[in-house]
PDB file of N, CA and C in Angstrom:
ATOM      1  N   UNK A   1       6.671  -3.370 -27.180  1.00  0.00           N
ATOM      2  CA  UNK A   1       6.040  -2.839 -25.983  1.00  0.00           C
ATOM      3  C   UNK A   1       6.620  -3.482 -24.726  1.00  0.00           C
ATOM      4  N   UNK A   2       6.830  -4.754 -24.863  1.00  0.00           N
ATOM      5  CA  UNK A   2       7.444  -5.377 -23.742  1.00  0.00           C
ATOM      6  C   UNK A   2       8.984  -4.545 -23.088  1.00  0.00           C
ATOM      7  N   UNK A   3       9.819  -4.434 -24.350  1.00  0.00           N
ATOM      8  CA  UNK A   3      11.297  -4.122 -24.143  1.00  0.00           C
ATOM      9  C   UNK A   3      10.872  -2.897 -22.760  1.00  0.00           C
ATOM     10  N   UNK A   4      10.071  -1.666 -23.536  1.00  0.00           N
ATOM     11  CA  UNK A   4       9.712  -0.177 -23.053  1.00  0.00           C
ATOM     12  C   UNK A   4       9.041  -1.096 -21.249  1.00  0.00           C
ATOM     13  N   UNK A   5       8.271  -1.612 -21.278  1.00  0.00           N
ATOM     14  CA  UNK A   5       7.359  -2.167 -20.103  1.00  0.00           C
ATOM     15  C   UNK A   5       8.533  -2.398 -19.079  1.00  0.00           C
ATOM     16  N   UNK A   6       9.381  -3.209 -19.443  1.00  0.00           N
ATOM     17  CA  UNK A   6      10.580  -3.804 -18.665  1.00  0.00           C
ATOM     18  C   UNK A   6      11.701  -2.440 -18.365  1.00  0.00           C
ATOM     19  N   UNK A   7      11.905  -1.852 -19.041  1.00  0.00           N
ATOM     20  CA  UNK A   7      12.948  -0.990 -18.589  1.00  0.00           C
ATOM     21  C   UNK A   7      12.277   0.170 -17.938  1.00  0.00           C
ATOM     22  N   UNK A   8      11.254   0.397 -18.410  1.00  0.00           N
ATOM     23  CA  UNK A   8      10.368   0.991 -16.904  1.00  0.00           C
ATOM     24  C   UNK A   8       9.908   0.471 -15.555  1.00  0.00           C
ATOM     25  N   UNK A   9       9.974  -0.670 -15.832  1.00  0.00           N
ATOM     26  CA  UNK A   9       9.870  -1.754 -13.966  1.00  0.00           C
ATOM     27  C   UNK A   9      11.643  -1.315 -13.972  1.00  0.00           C
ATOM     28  N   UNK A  10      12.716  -1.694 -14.586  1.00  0.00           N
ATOM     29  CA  UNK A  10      13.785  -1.718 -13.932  1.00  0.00           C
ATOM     30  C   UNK A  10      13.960  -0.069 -13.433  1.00  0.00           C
ATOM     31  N   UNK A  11      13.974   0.592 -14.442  1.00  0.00           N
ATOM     32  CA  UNK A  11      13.734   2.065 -13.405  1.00  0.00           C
ATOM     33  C   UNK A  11      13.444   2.543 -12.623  1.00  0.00           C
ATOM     34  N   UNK A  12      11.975   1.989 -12.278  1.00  0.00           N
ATOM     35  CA  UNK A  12      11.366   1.935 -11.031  1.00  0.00           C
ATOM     36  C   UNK A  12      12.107   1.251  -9.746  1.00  0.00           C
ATOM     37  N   UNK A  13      12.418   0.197 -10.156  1.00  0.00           N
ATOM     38  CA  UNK A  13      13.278  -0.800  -8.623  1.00  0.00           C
ATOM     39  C   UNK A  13      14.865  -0.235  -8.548  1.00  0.00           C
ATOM     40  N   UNK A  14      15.048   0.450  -9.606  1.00  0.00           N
ATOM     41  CA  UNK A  14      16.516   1.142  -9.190  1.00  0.00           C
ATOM     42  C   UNK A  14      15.812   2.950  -8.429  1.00  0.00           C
ATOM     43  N   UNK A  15      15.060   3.121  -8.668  1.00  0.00           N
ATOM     44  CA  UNK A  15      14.547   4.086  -7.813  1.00  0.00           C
ATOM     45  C   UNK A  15      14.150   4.407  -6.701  1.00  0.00           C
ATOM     46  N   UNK A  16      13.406   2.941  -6.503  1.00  0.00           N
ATOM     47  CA  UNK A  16      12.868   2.330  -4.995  1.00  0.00           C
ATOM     48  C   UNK A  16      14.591   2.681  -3.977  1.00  0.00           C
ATOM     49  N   UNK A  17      15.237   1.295  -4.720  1.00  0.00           N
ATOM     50  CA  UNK A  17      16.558   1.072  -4.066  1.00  0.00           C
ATOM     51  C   UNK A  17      17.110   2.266  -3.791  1.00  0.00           C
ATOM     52  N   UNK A  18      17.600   3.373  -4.310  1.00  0.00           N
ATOM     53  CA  UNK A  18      18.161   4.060  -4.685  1.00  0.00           C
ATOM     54  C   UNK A  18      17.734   5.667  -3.049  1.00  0.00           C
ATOM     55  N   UNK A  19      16.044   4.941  -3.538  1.00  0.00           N
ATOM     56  CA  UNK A  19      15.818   6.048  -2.214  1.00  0.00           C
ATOM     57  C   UNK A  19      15.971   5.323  -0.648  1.00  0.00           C
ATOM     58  N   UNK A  20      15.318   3.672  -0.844  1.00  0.00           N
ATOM     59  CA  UNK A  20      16.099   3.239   0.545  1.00  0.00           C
ATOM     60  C   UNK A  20      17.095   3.704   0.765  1.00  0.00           C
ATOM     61  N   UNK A  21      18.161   3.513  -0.020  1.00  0.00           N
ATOM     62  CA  UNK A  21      19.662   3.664   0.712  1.00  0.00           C
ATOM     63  C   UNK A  21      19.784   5.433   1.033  1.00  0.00           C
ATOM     64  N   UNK A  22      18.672   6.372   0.105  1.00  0.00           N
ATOM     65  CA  UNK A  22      18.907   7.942   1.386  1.00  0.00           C
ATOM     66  C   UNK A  22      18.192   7.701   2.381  1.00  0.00           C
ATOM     67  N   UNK A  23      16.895   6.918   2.625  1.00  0.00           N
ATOM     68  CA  UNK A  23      16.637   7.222   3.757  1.00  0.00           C
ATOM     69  C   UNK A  23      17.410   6.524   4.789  1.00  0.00           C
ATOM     70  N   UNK A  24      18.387   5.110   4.251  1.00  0.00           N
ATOM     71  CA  UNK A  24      19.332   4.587   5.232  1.00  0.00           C
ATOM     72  C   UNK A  24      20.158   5.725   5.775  1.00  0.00           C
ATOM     73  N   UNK A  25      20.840   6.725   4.607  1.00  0.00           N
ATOM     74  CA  UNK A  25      21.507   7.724   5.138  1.00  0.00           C
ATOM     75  C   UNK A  25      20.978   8.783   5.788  1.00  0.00           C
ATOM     76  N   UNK A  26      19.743   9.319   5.796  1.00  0.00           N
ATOM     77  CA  UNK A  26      19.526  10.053   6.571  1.00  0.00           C
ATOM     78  C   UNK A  26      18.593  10.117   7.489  1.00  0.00           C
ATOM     79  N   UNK A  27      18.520   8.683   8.275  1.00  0.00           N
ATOM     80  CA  UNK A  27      17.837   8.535   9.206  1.00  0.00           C
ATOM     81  C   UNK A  27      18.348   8.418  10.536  1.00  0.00           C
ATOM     82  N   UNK A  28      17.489   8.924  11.436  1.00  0.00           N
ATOM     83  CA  UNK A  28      17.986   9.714  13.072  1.00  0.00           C
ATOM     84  C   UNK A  28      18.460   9.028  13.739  1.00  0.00           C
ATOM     85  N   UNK A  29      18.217   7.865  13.748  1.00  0.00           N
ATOM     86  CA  UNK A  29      18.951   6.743  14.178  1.00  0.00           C
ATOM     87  C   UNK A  29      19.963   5.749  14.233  1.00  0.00           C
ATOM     88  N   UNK A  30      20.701   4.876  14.218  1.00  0.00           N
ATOM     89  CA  UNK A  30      21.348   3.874  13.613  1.00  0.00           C
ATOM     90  C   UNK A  30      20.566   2.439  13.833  1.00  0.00           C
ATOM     91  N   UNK A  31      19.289   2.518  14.311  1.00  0.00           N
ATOM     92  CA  UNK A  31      18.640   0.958  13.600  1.00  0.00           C
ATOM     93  C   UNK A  31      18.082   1.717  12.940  1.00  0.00           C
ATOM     94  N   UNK A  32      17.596   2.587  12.760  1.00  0.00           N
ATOM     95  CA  UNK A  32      16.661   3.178  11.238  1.00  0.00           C
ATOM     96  C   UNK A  32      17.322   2.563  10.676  1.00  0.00           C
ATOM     97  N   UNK A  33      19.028   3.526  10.396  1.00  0.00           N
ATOM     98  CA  UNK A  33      19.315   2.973   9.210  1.00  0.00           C
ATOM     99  C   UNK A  33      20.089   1.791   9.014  1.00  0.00           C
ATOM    100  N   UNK A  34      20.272   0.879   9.991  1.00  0.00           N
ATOM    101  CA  UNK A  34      20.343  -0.858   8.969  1.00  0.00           C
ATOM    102  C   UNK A  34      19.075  -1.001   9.015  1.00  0.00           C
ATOM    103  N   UNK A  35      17.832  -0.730   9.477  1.00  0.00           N
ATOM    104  CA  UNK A  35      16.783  -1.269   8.853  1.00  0.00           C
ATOM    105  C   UNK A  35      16.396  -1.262   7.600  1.00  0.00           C
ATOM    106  N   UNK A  36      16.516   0.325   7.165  1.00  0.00           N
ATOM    107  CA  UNK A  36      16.264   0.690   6.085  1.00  0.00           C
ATOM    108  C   UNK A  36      17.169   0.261   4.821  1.00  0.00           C
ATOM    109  N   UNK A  37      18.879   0.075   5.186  1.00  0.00           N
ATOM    110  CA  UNK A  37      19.836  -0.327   4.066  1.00  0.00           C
ATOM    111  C   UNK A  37      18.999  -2.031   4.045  1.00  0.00           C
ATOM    112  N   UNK A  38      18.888  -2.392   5.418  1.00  0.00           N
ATOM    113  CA  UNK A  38      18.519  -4.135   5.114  1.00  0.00           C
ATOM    114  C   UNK A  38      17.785  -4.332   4.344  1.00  0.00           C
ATOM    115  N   UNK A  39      16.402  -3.185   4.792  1.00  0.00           N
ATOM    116  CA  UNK A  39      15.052  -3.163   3.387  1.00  0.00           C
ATOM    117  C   UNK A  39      15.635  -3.230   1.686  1.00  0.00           C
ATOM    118  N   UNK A  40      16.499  -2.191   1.847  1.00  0.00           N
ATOM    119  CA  UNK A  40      17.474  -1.890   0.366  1.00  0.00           C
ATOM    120  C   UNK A  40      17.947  -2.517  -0.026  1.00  0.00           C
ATOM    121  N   UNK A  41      18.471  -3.523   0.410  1.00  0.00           N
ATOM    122  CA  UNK A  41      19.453  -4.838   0.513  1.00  0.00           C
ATOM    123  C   UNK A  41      18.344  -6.125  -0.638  1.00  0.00           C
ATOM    124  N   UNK A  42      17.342  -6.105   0.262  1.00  0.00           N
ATOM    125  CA  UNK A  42      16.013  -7.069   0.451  1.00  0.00           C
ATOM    126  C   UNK A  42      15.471  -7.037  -1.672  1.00  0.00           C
ATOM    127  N   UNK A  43      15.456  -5.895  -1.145  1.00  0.00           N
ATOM    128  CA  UNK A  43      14.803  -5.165  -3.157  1.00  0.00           C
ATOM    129  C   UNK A  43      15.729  -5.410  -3.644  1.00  0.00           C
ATOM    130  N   UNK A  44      17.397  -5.021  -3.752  1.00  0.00           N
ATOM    131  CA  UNK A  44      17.905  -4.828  -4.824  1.00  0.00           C
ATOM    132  C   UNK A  44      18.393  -6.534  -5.059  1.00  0.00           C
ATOM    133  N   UNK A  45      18.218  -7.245  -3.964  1.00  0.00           N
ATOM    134  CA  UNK A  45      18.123  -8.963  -4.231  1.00  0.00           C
ATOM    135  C   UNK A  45      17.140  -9.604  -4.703  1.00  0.00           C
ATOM    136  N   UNK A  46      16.190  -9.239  -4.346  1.00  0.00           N
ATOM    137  CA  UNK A  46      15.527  -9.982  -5.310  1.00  0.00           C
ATOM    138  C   UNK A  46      14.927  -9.088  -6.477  1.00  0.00           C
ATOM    139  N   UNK A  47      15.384  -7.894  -6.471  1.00  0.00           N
ATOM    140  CA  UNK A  47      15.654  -7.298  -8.255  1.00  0.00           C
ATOM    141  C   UNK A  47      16.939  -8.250  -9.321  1.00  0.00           C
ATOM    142  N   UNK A  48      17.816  -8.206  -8.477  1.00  0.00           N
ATOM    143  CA  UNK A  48      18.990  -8.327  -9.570  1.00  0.00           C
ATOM    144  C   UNK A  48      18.510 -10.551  -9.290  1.00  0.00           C
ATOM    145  N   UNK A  49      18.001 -10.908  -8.550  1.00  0.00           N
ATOM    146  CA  UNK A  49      17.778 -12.349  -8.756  1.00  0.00           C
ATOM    147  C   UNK A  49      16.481 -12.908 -10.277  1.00  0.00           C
ATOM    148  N   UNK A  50      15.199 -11.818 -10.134  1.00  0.00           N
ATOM    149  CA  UNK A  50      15.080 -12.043 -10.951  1.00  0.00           C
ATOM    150  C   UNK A  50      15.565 -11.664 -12.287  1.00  0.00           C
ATOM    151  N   UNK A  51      16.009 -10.910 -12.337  1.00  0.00           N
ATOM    152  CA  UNK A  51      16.643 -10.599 -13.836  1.00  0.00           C
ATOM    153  C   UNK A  51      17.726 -10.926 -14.360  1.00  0.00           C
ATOM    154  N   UNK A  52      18.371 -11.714 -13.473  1.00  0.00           N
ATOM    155  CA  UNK A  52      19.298 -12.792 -13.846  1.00  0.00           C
ATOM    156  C   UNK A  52      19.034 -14.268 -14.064  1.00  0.00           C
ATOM    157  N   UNK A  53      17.566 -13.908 -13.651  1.00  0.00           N
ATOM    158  CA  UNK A  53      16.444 -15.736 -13.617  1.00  0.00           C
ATOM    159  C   UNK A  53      15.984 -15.297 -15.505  1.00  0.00           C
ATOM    160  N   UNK A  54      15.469 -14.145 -15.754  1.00  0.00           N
ATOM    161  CA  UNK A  54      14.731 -14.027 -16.804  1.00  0.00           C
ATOM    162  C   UNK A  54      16.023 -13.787 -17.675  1.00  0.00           C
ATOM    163  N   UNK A  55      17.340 -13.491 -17.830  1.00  0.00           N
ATOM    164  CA  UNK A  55      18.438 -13.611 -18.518  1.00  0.00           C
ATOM    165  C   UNK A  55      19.358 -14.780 -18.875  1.00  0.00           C
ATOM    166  N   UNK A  56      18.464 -15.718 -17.731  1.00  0.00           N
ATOM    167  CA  UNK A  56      19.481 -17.176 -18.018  1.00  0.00           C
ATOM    168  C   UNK A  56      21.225 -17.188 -17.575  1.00  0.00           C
ATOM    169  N   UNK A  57      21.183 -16.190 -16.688  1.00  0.00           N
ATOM    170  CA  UNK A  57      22.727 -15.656 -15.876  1.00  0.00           C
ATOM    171  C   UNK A  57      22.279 -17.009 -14.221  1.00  0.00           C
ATOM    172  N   UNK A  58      21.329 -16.604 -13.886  1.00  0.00           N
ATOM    173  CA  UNK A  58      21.089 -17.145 -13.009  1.00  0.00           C
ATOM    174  C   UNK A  58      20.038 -18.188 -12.590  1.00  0.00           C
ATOM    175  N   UNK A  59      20.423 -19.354 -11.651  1.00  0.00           N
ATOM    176  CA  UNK A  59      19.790 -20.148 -11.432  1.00  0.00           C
ATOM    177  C   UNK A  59      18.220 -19.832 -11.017  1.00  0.00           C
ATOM    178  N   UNK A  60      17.195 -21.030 -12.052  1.00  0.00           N
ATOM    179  CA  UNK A  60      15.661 -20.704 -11.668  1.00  0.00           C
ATOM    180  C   UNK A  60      15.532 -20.786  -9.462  1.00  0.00           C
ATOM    181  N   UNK A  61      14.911 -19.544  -9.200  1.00  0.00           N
ATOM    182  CA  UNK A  61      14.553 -19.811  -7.795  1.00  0.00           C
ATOM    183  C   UNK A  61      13.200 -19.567  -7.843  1.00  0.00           C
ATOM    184  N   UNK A  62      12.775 -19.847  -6.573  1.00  0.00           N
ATOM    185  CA  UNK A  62      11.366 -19.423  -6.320  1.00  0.00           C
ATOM    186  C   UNK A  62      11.151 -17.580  -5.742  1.00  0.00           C
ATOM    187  N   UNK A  63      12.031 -17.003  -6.314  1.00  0.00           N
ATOM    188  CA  UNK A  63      12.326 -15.815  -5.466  1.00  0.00           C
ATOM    189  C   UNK A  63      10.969 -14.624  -6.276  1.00  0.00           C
ATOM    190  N   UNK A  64       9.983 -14.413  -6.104  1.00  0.00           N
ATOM    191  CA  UNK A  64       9.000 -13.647  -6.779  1.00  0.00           C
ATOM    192  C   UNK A  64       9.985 -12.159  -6.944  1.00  0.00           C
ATOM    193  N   UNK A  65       8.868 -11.545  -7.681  1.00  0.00           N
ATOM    194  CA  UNK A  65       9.346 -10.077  -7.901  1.00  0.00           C
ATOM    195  C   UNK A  65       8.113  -9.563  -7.675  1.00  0.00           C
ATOM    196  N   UNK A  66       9.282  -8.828  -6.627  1.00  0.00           N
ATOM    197  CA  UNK A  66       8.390  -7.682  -5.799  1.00  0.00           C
ATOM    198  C   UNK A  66       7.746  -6.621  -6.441  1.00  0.00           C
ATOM    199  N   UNK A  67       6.031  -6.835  -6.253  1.00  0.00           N
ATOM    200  CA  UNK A  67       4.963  -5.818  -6.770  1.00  0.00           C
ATOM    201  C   UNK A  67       4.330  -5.937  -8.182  1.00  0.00           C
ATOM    202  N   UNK A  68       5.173  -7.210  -8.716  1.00  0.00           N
ATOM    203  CA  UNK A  68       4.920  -7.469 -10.095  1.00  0.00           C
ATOM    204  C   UNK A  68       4.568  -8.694 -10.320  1.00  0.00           C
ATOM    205  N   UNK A  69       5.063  -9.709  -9.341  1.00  0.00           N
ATOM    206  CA  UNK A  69       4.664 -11.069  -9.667  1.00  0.00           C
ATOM    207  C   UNK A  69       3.437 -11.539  -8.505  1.00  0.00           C
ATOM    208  N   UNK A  70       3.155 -12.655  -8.759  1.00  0.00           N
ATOM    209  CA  UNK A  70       1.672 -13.065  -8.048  1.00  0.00           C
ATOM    210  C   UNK A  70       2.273 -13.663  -6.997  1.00  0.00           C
ATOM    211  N   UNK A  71       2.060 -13.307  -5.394  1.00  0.00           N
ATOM    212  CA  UNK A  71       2.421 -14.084  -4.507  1.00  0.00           C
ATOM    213  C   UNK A  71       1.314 -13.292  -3.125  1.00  0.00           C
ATOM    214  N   UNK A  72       0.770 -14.291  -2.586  1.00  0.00           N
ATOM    215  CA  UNK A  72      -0.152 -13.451  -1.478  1.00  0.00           C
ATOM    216  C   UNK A  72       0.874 -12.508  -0.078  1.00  0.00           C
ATOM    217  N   UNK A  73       1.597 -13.747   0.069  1.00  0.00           N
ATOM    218  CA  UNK A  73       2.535 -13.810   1.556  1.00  0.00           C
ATOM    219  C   UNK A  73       3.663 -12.096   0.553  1.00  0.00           C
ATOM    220  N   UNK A  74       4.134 -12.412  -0.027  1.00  0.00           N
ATOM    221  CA  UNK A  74       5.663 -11.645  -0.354  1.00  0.00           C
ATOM    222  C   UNK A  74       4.791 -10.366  -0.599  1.00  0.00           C
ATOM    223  N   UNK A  75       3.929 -10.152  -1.474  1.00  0.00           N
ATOM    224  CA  UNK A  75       3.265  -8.985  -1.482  1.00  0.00           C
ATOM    225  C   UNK A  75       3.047  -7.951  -0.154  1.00  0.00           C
ATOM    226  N   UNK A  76       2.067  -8.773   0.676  1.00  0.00           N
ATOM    227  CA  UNK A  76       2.219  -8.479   1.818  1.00  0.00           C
ATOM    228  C   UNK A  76       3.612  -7.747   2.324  1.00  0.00           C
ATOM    229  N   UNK A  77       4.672  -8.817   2.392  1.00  0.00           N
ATOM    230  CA  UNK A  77       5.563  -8.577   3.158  1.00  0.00           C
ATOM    231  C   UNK A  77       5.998  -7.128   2.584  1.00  0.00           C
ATOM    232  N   UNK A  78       6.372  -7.235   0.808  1.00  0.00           N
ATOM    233  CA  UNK A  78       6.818  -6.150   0.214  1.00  0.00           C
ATOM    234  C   UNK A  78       6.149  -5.189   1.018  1.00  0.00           C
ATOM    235  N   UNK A  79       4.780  -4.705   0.986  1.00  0.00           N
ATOM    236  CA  UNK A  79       4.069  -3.276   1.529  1.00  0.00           C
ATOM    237  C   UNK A  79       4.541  -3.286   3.196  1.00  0.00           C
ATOM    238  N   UNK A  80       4.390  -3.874   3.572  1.00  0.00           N
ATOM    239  CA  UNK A  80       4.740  -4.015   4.901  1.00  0.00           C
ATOM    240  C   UNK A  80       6.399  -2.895   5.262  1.00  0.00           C
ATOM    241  N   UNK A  81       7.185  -3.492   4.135  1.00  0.00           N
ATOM    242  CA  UNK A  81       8.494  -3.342   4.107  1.00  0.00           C
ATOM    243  C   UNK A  81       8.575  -1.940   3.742  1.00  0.00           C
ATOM    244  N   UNK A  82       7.537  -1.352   2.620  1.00  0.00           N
ATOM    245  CA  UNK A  82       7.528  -0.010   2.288  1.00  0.00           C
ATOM    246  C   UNK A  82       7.380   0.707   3.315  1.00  0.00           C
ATOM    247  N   UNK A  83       6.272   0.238   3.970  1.00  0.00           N
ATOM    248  CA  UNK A  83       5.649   0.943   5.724  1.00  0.00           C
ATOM    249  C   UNK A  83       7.242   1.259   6.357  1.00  0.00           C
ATOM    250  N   UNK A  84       7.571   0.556   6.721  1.00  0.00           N
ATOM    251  CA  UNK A  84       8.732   0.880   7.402  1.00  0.00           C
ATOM    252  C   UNK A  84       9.377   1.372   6.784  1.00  0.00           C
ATOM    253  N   UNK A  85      10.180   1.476   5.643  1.00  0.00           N
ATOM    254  CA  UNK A  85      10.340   2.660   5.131  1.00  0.00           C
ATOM    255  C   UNK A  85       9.942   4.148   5.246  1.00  0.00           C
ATOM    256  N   UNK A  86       8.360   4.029   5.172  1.00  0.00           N
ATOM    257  CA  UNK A  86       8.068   5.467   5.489  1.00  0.00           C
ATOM    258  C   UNK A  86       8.280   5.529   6.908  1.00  0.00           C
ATOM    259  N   UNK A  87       7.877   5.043   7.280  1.00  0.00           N
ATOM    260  CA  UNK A  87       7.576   5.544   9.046  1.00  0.00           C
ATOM    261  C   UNK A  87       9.110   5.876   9.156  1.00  0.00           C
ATOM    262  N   UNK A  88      10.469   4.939   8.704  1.00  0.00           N
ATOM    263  CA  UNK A  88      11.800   5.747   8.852  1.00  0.00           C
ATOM    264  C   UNK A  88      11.888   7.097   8.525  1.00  0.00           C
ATOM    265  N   UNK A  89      11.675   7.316   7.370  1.00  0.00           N
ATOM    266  CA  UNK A  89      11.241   8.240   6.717  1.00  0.00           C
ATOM    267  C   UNK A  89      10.489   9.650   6.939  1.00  0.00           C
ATOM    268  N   UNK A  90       9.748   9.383   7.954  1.00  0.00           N
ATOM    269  CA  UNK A  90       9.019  10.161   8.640  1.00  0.00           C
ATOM    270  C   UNK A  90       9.560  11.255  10.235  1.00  0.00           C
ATOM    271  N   UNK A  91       9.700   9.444  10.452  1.00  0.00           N
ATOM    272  CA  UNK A  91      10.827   9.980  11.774  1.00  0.00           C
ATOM    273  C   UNK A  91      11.993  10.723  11.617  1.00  0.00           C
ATOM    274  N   UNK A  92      12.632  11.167  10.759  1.00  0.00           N
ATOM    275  CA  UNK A  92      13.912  11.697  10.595  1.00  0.00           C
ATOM    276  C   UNK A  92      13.638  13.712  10.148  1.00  0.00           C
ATOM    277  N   UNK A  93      12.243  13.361  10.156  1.00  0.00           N
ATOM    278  CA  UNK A  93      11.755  15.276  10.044  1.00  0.00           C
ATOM    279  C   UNK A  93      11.663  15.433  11.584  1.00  0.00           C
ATOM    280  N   UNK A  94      11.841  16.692  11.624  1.00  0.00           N
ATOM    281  CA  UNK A  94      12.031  17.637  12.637  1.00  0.00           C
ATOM    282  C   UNK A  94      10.309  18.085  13.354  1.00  0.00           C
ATOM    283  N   UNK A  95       9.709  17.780  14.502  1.00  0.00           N
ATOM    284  CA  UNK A  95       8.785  17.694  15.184  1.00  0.00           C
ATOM    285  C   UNK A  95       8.688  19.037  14.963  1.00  0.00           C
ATOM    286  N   UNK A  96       7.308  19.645  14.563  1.00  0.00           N
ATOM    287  CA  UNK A  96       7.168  21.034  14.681  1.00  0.00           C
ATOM    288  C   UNK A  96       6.002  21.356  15.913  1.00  0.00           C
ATOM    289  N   UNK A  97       5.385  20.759  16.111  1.00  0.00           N
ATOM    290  CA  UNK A  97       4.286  20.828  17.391  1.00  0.00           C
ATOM    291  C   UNK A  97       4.759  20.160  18.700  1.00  0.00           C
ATOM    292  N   UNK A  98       5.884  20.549  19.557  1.00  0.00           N
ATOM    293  CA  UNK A  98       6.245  19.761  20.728  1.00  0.00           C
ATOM    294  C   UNK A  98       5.412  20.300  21.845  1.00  0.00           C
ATOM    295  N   UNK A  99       4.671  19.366  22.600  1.00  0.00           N
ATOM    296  CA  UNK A  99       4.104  19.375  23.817  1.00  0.00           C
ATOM    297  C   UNK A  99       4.658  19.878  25.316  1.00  0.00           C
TER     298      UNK A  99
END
């Protein structure tokens, strides 16, 4: 059950990543999108840190995993980080009610 558990979190964080980097590409701006690649950046580091911590490839850090491990502050930050995501995300549709 574990193996199945784990390769469904990794699916998931290659999915996350995967959509940062479209909304890096298709956002209206150019700080959207280094915000959004930076966000992308942010996940797929400390994705590939822990699973090189839990593989014994890489040195133990204090680096949590995002949405899965126990941390008050990083949690936070993670949702925070999603927010901006959407709100990029948001901004890059086409206003249909202009004033």
């Amino acid at each position: 059950m574990g193996f199945i558990i784990a390769c469904t979190i990794i699916v998931l964080y290659v999915y996350l990543v995967t959509k940062a980097i479209y909304i890096a590409k298709t956002a209206k701006d150019n700080v959207g999108s280094m915000i959004a690649s930076g966000i992308a950046g942010i996940f797929l580091f400390h994705m590939t840190e822990n699973i090189g911590m839990v593989m014994g490839l890489l040195p133990i850090t204090g680096v949590p995993l995002l949405f899965v491990s126990y941390g008050g502050s990083s949690l936070i930050t993670s949702y925070i980080m999603l927010g901006i995501l959407l709100n990029i995300s948001s901004k890059r549709q086409k206003t249909i009610f202009v004033r």
